[in-house]
PDB file of N, CA and C in Angstrom:
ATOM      1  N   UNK A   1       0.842  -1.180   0.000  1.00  0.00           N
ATOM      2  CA  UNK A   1       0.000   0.000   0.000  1.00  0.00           C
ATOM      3  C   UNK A   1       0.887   1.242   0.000  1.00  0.00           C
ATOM      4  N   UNK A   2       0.512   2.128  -0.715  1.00  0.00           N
ATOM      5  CA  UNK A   2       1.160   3.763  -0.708  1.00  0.00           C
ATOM      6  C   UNK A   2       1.212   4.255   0.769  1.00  0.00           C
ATOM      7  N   UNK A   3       1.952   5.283   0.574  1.00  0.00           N
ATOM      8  CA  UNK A   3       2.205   6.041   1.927  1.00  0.00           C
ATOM      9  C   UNK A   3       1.249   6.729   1.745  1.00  0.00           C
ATOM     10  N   UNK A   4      -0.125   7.513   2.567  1.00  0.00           N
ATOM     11  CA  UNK A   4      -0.683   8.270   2.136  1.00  0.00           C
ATOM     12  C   UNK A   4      -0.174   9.689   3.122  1.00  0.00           C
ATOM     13  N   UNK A   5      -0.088  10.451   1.990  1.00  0.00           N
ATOM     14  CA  UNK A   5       0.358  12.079   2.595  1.00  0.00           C
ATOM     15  C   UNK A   5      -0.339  12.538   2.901  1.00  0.00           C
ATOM     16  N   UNK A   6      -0.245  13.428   3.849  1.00  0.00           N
ATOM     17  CA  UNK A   6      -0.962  15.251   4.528  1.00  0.00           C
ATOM     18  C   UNK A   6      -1.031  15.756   3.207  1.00  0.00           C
ATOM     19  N   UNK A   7      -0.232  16.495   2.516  1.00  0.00           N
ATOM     20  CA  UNK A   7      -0.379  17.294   1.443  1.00  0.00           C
ATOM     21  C   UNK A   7      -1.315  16.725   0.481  1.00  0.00           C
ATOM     22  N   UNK A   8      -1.703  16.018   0.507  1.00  0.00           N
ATOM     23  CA  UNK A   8      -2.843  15.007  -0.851  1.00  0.00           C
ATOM     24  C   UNK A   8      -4.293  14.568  -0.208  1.00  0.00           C
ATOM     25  N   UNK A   9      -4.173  15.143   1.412  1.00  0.00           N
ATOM     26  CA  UNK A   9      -5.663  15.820   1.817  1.00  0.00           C
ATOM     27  C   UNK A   9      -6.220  16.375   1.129  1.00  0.00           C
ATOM     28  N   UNK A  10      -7.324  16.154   1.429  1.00  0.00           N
ATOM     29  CA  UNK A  10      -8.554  16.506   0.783  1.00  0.00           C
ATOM     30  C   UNK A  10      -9.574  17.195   1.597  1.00  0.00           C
ATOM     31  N   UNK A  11      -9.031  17.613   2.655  1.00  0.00           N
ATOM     32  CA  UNK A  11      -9.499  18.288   3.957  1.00  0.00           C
ATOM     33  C   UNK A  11      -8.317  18.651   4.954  1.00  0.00           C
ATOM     34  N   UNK A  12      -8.812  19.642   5.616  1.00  0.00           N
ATOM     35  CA  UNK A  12      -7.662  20.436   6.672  1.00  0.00           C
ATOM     36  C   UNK A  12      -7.879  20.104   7.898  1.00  0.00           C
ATOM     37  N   UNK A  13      -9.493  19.918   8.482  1.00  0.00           N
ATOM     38  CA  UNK A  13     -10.249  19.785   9.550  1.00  0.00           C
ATOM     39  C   UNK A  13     -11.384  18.426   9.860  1.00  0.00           C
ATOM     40  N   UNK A  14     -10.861  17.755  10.898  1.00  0.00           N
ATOM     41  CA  UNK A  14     -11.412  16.375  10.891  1.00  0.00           C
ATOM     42  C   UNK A  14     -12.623  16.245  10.730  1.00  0.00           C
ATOM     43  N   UNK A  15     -13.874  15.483  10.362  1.00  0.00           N
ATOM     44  CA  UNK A  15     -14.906  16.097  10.282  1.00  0.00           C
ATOM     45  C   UNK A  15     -15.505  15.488  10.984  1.00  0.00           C
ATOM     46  N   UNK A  16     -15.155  14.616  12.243  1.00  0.00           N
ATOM     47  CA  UNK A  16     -15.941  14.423  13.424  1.00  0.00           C
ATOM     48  C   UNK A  16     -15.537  15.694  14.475  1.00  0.00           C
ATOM     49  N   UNK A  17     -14.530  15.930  14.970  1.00  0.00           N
ATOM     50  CA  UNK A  17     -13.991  17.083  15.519  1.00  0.00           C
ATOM     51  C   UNK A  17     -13.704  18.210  15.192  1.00  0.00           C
ATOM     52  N   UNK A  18     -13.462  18.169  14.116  1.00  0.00           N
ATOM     53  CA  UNK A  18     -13.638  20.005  13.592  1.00  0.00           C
ATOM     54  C   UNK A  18     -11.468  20.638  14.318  1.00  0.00           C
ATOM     55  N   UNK A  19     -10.994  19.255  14.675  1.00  0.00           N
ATOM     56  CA  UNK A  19      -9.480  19.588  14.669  1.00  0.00           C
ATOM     57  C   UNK A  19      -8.788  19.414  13.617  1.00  0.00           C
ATOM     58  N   UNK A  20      -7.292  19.981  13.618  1.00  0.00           N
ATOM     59  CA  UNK A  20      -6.702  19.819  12.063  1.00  0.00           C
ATOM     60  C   UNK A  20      -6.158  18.047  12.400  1.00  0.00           C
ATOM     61  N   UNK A  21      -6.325  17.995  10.973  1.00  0.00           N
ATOM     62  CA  UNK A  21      -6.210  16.686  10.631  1.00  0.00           C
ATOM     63  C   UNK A  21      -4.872  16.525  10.769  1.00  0.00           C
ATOM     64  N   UNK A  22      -4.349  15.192  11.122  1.00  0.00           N
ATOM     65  CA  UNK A  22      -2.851  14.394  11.615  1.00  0.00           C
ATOM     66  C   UNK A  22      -2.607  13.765  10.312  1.00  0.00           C
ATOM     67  N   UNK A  23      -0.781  13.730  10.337  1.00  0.00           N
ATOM     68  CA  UNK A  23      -0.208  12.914   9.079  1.00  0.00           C
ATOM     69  C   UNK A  23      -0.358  11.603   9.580  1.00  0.00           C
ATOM     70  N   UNK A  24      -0.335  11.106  10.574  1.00  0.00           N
ATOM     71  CA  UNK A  24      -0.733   9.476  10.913  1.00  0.00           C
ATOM     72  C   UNK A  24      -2.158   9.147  11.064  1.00  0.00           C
ATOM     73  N   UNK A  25      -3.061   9.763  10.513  1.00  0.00           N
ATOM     74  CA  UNK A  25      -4.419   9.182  10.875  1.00  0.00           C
ATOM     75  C   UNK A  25      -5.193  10.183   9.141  1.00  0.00           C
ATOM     76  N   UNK A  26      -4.361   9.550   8.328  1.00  0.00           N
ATOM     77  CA  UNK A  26      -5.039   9.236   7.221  1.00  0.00           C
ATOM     78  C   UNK A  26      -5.680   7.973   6.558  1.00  0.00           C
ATOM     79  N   UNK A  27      -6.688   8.265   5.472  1.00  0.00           N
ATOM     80  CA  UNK A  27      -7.518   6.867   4.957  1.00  0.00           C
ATOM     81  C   UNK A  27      -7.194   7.488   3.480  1.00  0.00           C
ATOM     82  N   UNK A  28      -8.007   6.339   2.920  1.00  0.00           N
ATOM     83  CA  UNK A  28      -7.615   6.179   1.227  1.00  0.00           C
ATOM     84  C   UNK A  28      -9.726   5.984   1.389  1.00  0.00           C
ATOM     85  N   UNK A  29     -10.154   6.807   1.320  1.00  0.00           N
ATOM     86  CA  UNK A  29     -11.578   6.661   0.908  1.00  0.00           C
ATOM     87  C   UNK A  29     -11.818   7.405  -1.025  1.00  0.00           C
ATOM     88  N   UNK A  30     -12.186   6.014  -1.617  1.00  0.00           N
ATOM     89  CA  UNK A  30     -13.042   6.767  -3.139  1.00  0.00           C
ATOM     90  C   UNK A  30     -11.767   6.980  -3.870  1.00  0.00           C
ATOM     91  N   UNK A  31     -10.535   7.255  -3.866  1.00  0.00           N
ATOM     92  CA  UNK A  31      -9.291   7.425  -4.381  1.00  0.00           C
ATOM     93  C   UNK A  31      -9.168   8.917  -3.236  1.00  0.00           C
ATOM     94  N   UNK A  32      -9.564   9.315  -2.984  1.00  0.00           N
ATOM     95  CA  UNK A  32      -9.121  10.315  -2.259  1.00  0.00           C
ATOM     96  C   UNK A  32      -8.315  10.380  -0.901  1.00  0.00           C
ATOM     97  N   UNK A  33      -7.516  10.959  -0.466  1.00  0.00           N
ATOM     98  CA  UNK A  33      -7.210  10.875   0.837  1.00  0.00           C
ATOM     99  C   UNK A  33      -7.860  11.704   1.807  1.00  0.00           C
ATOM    100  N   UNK A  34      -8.439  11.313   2.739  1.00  0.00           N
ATOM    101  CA  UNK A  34      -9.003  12.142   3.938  1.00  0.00           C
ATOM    102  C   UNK A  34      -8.362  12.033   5.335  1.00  0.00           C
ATOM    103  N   UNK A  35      -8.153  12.917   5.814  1.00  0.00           N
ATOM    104  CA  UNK A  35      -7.891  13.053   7.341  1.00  0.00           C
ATOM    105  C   UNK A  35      -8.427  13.514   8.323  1.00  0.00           C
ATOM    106  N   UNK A  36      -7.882  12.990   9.372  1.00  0.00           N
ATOM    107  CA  UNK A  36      -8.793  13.247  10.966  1.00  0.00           C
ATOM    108  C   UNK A  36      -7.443  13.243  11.517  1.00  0.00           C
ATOM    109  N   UNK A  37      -8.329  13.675  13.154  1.00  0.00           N
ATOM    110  CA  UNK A  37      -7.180  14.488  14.040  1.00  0.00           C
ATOM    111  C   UNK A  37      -6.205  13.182  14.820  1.00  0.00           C
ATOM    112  N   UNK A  38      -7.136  11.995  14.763  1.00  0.00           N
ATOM    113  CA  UNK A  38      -6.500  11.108  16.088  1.00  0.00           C
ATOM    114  C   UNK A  38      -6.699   9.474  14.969  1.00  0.00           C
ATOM    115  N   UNK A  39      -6.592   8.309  15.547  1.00  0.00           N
ATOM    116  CA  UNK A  39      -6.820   7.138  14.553  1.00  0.00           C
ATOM    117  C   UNK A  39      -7.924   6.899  14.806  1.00  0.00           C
ATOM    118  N   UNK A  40      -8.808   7.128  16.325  1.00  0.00           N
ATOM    119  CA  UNK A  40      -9.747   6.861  16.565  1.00  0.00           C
ATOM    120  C   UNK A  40     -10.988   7.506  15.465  1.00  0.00           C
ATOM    121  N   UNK A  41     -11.093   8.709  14.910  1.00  0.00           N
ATOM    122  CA  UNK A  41     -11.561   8.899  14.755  1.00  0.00           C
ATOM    123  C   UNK A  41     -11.615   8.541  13.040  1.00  0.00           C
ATOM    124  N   UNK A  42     -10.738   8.254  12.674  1.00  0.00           N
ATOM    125  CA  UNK A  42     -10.259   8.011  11.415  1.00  0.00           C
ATOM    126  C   UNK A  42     -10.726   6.406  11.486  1.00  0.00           C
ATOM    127  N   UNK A  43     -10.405   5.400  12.305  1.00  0.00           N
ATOM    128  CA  UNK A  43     -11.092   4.410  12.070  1.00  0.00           C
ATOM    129  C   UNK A  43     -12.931   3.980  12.207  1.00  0.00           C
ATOM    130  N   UNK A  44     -13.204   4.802  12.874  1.00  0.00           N
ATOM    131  CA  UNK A  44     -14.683   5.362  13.120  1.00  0.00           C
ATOM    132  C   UNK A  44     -15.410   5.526  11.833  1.00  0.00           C
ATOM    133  N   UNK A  45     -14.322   6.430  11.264  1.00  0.00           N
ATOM    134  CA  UNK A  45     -14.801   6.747   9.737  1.00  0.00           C
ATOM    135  C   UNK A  45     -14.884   5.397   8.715  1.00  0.00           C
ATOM    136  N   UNK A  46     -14.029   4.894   9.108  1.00  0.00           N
ATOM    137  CA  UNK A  46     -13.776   3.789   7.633  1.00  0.00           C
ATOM    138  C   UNK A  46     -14.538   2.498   8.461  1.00  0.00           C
ATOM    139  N   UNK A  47     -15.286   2.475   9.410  1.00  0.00           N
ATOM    140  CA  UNK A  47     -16.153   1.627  10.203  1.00  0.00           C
ATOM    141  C   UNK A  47     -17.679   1.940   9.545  1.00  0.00           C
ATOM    142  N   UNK A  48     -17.764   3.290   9.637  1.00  0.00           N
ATOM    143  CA  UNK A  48     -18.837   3.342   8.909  1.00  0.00           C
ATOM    144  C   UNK A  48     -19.151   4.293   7.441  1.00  0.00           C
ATOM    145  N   UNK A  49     -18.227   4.247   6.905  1.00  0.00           N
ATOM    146  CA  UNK A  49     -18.147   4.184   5.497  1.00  0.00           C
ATOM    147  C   UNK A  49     -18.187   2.920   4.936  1.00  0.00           C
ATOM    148  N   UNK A  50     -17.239   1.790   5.580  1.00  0.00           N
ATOM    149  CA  UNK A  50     -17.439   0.435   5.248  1.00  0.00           C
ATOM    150  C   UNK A  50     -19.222  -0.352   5.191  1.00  0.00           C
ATOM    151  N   UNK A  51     -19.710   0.060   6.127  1.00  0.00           N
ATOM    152  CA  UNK A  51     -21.022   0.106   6.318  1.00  0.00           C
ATOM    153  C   UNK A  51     -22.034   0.144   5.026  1.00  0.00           C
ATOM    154  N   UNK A  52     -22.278   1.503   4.814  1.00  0.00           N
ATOM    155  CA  UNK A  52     -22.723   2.061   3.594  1.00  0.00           C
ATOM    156  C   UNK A  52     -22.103   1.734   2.267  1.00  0.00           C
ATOM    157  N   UNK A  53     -20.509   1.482   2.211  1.00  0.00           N
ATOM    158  CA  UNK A  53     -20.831   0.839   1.234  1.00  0.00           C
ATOM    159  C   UNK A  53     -20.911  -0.464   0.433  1.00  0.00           C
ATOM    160  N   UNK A  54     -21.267  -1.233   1.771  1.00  0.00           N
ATOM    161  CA  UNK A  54     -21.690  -2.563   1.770  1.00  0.00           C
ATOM    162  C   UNK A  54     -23.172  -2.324   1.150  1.00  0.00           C
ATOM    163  N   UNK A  55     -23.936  -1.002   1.249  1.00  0.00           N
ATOM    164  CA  UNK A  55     -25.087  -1.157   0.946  1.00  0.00           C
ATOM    165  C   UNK A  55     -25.028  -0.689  -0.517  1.00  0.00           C
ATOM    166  N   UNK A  56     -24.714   0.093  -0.823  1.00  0.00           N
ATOM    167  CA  UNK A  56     -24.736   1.260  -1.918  1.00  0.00           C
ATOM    168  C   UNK A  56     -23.539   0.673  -3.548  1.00  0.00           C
ATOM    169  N   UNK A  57     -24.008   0.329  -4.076  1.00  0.00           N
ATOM    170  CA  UNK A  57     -23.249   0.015  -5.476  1.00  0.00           C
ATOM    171  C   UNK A  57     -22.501   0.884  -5.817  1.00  0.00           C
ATOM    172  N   UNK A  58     -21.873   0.645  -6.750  1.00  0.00           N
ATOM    173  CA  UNK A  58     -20.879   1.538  -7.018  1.00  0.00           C
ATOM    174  C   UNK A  58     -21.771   2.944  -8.284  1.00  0.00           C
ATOM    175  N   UNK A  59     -22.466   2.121  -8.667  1.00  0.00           N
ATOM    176  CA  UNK A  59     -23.514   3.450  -9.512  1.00  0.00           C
ATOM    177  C   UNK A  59     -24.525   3.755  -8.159  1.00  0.00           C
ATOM    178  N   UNK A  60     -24.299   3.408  -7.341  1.00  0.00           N
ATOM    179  CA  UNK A  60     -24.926   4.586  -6.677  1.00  0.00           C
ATOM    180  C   UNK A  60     -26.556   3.945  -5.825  1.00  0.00           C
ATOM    181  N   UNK A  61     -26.756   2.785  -6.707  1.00  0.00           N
ATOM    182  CA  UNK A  61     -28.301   1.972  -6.218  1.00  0.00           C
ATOM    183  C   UNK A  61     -28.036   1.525  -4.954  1.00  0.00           C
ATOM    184  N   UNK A  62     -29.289   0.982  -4.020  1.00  0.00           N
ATOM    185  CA  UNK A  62     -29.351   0.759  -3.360  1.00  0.00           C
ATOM    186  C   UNK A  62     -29.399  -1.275  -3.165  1.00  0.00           C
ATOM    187  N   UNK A  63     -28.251  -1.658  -2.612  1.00  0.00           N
ATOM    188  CA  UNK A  63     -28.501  -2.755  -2.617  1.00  0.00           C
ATOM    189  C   UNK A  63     -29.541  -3.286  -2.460  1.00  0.00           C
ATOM    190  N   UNK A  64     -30.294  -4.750  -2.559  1.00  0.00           N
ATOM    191  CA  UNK A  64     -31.378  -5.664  -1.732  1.00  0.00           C
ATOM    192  C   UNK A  64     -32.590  -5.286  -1.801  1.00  0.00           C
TER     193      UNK A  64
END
């Protein structure tokens, strides 16, 4: 897996906390990189992003 960088954020401010986002508590969501302030909150994210898109196809329908 790539290193994912701070600079290739796609956000400044975590968006559960509203703190600046950390170079160790990045994700690879959609091709994009996003960040959060702590891992906790960054794994939170990809807990329930994983979620949704267990439901949601990739065009966008709704599974089931």
């Amino acid at each position: 897996m790539a290193t994912l960088k701070l600079e290739d954020c796609v956000n400044d401010v975590c968006p559960w906390s509203g703190k600046p986002v950390a170079a160790d508590s990045l994700t690879l969501y959609r091709g994009q990189v996003v960040g959060f302030c702590n891992s906790g909150c960054r794994d939170k994210f990809e807990k329930a992003a994983g979620m949704f898109d267990g439901l949601i196809g990739a065009d966008g329908a709704v599974k089931g």
